[in-house]
Protein backbone atom coordinates (compact mmCIF):
# COMPACT_ATOMS: atom_id res chain seq x y z
CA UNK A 1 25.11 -53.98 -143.73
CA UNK A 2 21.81 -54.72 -142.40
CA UNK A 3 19.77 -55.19 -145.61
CA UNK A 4 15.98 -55.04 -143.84
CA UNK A 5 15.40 -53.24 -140.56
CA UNK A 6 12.86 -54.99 -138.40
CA UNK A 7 10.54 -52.31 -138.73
CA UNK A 8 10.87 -51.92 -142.54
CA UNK A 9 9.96 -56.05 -142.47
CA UNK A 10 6.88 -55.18 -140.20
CA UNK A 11 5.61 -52.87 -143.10
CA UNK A 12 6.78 -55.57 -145.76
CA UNK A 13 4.09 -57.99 -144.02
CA UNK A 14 1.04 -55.71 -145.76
CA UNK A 15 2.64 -55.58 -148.83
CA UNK A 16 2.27 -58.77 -152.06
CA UNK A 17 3.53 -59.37 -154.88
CA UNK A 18 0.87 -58.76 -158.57
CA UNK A 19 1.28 -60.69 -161.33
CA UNK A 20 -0.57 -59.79 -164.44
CA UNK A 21 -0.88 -63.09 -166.07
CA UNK A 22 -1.93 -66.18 -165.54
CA UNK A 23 -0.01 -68.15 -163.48
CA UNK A 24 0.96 -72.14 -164.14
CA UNK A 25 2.02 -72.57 -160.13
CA UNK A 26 -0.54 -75.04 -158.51
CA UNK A 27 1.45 -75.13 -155.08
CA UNK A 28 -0.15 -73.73 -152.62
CA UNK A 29 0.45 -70.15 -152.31
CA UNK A 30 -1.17 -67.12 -151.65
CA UNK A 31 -2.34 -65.74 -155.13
CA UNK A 32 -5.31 -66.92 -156.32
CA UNK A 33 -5.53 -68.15 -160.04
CA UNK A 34 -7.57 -67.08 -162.82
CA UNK A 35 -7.95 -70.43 -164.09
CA UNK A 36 -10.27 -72.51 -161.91
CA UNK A 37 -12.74 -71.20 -159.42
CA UNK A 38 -13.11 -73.91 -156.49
CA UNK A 39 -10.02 -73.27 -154.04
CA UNK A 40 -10.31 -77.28 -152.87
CA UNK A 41 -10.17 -79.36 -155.85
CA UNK A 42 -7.85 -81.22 -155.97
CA UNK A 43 -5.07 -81.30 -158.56
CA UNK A 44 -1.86 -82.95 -157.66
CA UNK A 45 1.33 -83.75 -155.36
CA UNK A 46 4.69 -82.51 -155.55
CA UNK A 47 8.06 -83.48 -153.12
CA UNK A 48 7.96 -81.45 -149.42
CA UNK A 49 9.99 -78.64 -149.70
CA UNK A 50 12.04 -76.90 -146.05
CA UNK A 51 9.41 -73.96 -145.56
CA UNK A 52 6.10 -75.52 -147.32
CA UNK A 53 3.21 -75.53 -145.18
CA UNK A 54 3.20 -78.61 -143.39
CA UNK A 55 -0.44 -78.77 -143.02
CA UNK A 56 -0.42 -79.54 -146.86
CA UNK A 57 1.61 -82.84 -146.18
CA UNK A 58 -0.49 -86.20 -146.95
CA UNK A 59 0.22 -87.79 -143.70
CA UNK A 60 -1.73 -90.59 -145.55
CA UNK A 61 1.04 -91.29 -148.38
CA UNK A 62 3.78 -90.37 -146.00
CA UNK A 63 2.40 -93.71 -143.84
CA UNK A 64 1.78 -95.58 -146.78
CA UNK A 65 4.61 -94.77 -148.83
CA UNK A 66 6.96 -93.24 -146.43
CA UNK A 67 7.12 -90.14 -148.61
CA UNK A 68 6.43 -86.74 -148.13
CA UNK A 69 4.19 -85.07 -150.42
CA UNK A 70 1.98 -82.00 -150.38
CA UNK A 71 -1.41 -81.69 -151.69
CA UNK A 72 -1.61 -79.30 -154.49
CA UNK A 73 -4.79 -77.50 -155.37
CA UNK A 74 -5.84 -76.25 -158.65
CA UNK A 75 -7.00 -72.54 -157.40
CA UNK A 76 -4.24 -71.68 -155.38
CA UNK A 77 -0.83 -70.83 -157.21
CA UNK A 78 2.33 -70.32 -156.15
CA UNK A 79 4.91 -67.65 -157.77
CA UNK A 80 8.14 -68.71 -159.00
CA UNK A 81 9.84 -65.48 -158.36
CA UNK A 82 13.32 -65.34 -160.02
CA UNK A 83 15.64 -62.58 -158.74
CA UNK A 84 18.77 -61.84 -161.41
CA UNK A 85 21.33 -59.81 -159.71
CA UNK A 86 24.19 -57.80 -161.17
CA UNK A 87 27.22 -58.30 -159.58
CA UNK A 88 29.70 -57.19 -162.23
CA UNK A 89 32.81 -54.65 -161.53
CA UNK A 90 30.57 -51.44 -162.63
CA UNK A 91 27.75 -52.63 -159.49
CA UNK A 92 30.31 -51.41 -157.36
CA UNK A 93 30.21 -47.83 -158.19
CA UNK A 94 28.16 -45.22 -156.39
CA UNK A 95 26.35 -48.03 -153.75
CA UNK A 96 24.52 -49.73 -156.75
CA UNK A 97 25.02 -53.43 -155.51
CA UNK A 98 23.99 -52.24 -152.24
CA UNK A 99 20.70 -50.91 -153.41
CA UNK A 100 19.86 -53.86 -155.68
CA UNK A 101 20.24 -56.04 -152.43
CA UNK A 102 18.47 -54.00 -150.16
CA UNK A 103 15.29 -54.11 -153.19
CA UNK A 104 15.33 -57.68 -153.57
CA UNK A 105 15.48 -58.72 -150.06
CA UNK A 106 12.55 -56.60 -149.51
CA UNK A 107 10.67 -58.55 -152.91
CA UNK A 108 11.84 -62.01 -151.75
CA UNK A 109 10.45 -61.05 -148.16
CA UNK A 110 7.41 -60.65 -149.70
CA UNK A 111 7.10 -63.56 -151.93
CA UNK A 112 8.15 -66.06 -148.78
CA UNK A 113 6.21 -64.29 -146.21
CA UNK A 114 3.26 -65.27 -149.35
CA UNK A 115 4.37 -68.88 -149.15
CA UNK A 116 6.37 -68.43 -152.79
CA UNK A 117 9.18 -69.49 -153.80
CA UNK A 118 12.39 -67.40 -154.88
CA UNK A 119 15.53 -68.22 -156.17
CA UNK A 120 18.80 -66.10 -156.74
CA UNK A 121 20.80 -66.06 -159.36
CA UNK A 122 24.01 -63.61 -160.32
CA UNK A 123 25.69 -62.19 -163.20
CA UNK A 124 28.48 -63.23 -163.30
CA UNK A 125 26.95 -66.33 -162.49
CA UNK A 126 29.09 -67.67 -159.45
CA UNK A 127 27.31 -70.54 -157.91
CA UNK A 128 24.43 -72.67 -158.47
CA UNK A 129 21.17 -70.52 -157.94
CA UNK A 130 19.82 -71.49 -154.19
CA UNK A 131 16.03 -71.33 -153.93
CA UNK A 132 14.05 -70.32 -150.71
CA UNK A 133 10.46 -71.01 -149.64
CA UNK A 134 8.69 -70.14 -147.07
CA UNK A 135 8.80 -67.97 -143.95
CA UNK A 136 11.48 -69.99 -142.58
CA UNK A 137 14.27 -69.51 -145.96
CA UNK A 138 13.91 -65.64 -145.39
CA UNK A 139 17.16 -65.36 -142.78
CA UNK A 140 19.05 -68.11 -145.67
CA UNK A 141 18.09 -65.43 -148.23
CA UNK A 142 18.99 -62.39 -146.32
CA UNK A 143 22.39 -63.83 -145.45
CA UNK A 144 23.14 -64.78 -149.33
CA UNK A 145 21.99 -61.59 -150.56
CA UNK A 146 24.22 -59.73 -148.10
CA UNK A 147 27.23 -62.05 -148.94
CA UNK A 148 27.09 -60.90 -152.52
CA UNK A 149 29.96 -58.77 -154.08
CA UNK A 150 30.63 -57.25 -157.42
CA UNK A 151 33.66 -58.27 -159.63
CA UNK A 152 33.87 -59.83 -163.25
CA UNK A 153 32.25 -58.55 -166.45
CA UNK A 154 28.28 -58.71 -167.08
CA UNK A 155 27.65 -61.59 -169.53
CA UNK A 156 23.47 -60.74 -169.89
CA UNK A 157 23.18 -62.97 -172.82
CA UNK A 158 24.87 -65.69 -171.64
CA UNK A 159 22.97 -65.24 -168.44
CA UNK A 160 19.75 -65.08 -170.05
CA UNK A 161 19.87 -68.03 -172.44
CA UNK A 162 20.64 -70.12 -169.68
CA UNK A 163 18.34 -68.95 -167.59
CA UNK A 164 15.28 -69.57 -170.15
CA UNK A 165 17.07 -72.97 -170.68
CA UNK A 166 16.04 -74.17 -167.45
CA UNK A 167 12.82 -75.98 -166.67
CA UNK A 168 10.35 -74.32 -164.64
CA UNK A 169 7.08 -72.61 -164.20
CA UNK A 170 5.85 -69.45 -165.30
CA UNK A 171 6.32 -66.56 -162.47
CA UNK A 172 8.07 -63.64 -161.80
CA UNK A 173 11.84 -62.57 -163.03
CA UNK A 174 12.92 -59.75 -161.38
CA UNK A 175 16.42 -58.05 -163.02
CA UNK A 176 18.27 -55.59 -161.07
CA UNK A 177 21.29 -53.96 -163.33
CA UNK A 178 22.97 -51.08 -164.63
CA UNK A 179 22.55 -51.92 -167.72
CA UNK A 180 26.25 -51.02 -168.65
CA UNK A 181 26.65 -53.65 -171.22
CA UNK A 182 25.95 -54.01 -174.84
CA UNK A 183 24.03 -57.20 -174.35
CA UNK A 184 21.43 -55.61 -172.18
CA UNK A 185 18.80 -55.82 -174.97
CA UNK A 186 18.87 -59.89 -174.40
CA UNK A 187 16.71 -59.45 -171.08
CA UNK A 188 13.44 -58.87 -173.10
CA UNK A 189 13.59 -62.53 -173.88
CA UNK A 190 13.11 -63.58 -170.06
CA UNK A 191 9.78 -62.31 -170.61
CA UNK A 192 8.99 -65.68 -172.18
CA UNK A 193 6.83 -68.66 -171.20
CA UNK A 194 4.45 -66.17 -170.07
CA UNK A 195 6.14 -65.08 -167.07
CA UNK A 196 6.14 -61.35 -165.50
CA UNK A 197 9.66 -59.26 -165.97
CA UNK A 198 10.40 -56.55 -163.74
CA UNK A 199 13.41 -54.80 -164.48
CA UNK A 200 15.14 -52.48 -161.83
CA UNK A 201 17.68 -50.12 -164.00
CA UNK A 202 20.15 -49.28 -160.75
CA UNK A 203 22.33 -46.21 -161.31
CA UNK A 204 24.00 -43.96 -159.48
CA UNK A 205 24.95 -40.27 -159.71
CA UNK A 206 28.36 -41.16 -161.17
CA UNK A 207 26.65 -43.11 -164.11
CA UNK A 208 24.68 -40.25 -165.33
CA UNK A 209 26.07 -37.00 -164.02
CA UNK A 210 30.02 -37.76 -163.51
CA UNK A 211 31.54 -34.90 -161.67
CA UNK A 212 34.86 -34.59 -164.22
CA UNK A 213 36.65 -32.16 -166.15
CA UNK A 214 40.10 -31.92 -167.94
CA UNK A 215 42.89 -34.39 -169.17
CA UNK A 216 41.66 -38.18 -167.84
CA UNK A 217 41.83 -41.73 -168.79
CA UNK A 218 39.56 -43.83 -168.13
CA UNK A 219 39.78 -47.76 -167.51
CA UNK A 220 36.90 -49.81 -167.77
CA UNK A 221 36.09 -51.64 -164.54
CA UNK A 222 35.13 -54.87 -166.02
CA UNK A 223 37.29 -55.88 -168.89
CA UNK A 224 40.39 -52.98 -168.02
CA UNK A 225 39.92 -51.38 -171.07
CA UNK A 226 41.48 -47.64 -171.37
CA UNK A 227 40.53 -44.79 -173.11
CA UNK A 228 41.93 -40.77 -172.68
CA UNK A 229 39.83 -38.69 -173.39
CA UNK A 230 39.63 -34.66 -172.25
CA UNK A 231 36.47 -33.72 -170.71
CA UNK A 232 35.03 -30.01 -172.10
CA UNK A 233 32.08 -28.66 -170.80
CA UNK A 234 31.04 -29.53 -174.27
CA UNK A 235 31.58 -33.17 -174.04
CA UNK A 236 30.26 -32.88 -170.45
CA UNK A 237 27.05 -32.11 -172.18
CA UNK A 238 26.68 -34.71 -174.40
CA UNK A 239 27.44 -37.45 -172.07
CA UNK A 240 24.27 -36.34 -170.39
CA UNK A 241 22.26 -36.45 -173.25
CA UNK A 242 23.27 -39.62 -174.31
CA UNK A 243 22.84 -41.35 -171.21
CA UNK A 244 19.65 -39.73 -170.83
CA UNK A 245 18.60 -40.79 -174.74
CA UNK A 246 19.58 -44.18 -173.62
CA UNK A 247 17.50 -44.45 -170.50
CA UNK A 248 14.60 -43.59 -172.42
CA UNK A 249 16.27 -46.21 -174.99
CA UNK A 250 15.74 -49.22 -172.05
CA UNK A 251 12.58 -47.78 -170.65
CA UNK A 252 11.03 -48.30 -174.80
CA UNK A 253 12.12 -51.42 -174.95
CA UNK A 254 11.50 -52.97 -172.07
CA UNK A 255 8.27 -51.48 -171.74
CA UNK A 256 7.28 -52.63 -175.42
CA UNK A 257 8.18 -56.18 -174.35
CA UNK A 258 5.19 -56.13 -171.46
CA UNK A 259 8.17 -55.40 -168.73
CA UNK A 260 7.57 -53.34 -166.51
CA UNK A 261 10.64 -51.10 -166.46
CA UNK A 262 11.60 -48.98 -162.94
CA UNK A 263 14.18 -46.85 -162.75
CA UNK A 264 16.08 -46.76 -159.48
CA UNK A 265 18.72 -44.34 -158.18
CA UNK A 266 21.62 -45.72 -155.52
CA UNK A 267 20.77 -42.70 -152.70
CA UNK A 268 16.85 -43.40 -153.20
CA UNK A 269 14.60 -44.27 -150.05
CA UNK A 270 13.53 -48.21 -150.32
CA UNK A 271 10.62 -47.21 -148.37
CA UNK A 272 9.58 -44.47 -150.81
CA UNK A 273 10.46 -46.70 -153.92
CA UNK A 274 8.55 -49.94 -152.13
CA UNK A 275 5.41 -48.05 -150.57
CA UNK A 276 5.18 -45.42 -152.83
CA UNK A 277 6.74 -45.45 -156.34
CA UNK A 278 6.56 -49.47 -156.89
CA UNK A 279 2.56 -49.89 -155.52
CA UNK A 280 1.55 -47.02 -157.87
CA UNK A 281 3.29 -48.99 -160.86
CA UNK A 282 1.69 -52.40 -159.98
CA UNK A 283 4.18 -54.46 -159.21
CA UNK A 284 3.11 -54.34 -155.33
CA UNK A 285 -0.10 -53.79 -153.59
């Protein structure tokens, strides 16, 4: 699976990433901060980073001190964008993990292309969390985003607590799930520290409108848990509405949280969703 044509990555190059707070990144990016107003004071050095602009290195210090350091500037901030996959059992269904891919390749195109910096991390989490910066990490990131495959359960609040344990600037967290867990309601607290959530509620037509009728059981695809039950037009019915009462359940709370909440649907056009759908809710312009 190709996850970004060339010609989708040719529109991607117009496109940035807003955040609507302030940021606490001072490395050299492309979003401009609200704190400071002269772009060339001169605030501080951090380590060289594979992708950094190398026209940032102190050449100075790197004779002196034969390290390499880049110049950090008080106006010019860098995003920490933070993509949290699902790759649980249920992703599996109806092209889900295949669409949550295919979004956040696009975002993390954007924040490199923007000289930001993006890590990945998965639920279940499976490996330490790479992070990518610069134009040069966006094949790395395409590659480990397309590697990605669902199995395991979805342990959210496990994921979350450790994610908000780490160290780290404010930025962006971007969450792309189904949702199909209990613990869901523990992603509100990534909107801590100040930093922006986006949350990308994946589902497919299965999910929401399954296509059954008559004598079934059903096994859970994450923990193998089985339950027969006989599907009535009746029951049909009020499957619908409850998924439906719970989709306006996540929307409320996310949205109450200062999330920004977007629903997505597996068979959806990412060029509709990015260009269209996602610039008119902010999170792209």
């Amino acid at each position: 699976m190709t996850l970004l044509s060339p010609a989708l990555m040719a529109r991607l190059e117009s496109l940035q990433l807003s955040s609507r707070h302030r940021l606490a990144g001072r490395f050299g990016g492309e979003h401009v901060s609200t704190r400071y107003g002269n772009t060339v004071d001169f605030s501080d050095f951090r380590e060289y980073h594979p992708g950094d602009d190398f026209r940032r290195i102190d050449y100075h210090v790197l004779a002196r001190l034969d390290q390499v350091l880049i110049k950090l500037y008080e106006a010019d901030d860098e995003v920490t964008v933070r993509m949290l996959v699902d790759t649980s059992a249920s992703m599996q269904v109806g092209g889900k993990l295949e669409q949550s891919k295919r979004l956040l390749a696009a975002i993390g195109f954007v924040a490199l292309t923007a000289h930001d910096a993006v890590s990945v991390r998965t639920l279940p989490e499976r490996a330490r969390a790479p992070r990518f910066a610069g134009r040069a990490a966006v094949p790395a990131m395409l590659s480990y985003l397309e590697a990605l495959d669902a199995a395991g359960e979805t342990p959210f609040a496990r994921a979350a607590g450790h994610l908000l344990s780490q160290s780290g600037l404010p930025g962006i967290t971007v969450v792309a799930s189904d949702l199909l867990t209990p613990e869901w309601r523990s992603l509100v607290g990534l909107r801590a520290s100040g930093s922006d959530l986006v949350v990308l509620h994946v589902l497919c037509e299965e999910d929401a409108t399954p296509e059954y009728s008559g004598d079934l059981e059903l096994v859970d695809s994450e923990v193998g848990d089985r339950l027969t039950v006989s599907v009535t037009d009746e029951v049909a019915r009020s499957y619908r509405e409850r998924v439906e009462r719970w989709r306006r359940e996540v929307a409320a709370v996310t949205r109450s949280a200062g999330a920004t909440y977007l629903p997505v649907d597996s068979r959806e056009d990412i060029e509709d969703l990015l260009f269209k759908t996602w610039r008119r809710a902010g999170v792209l312009r």
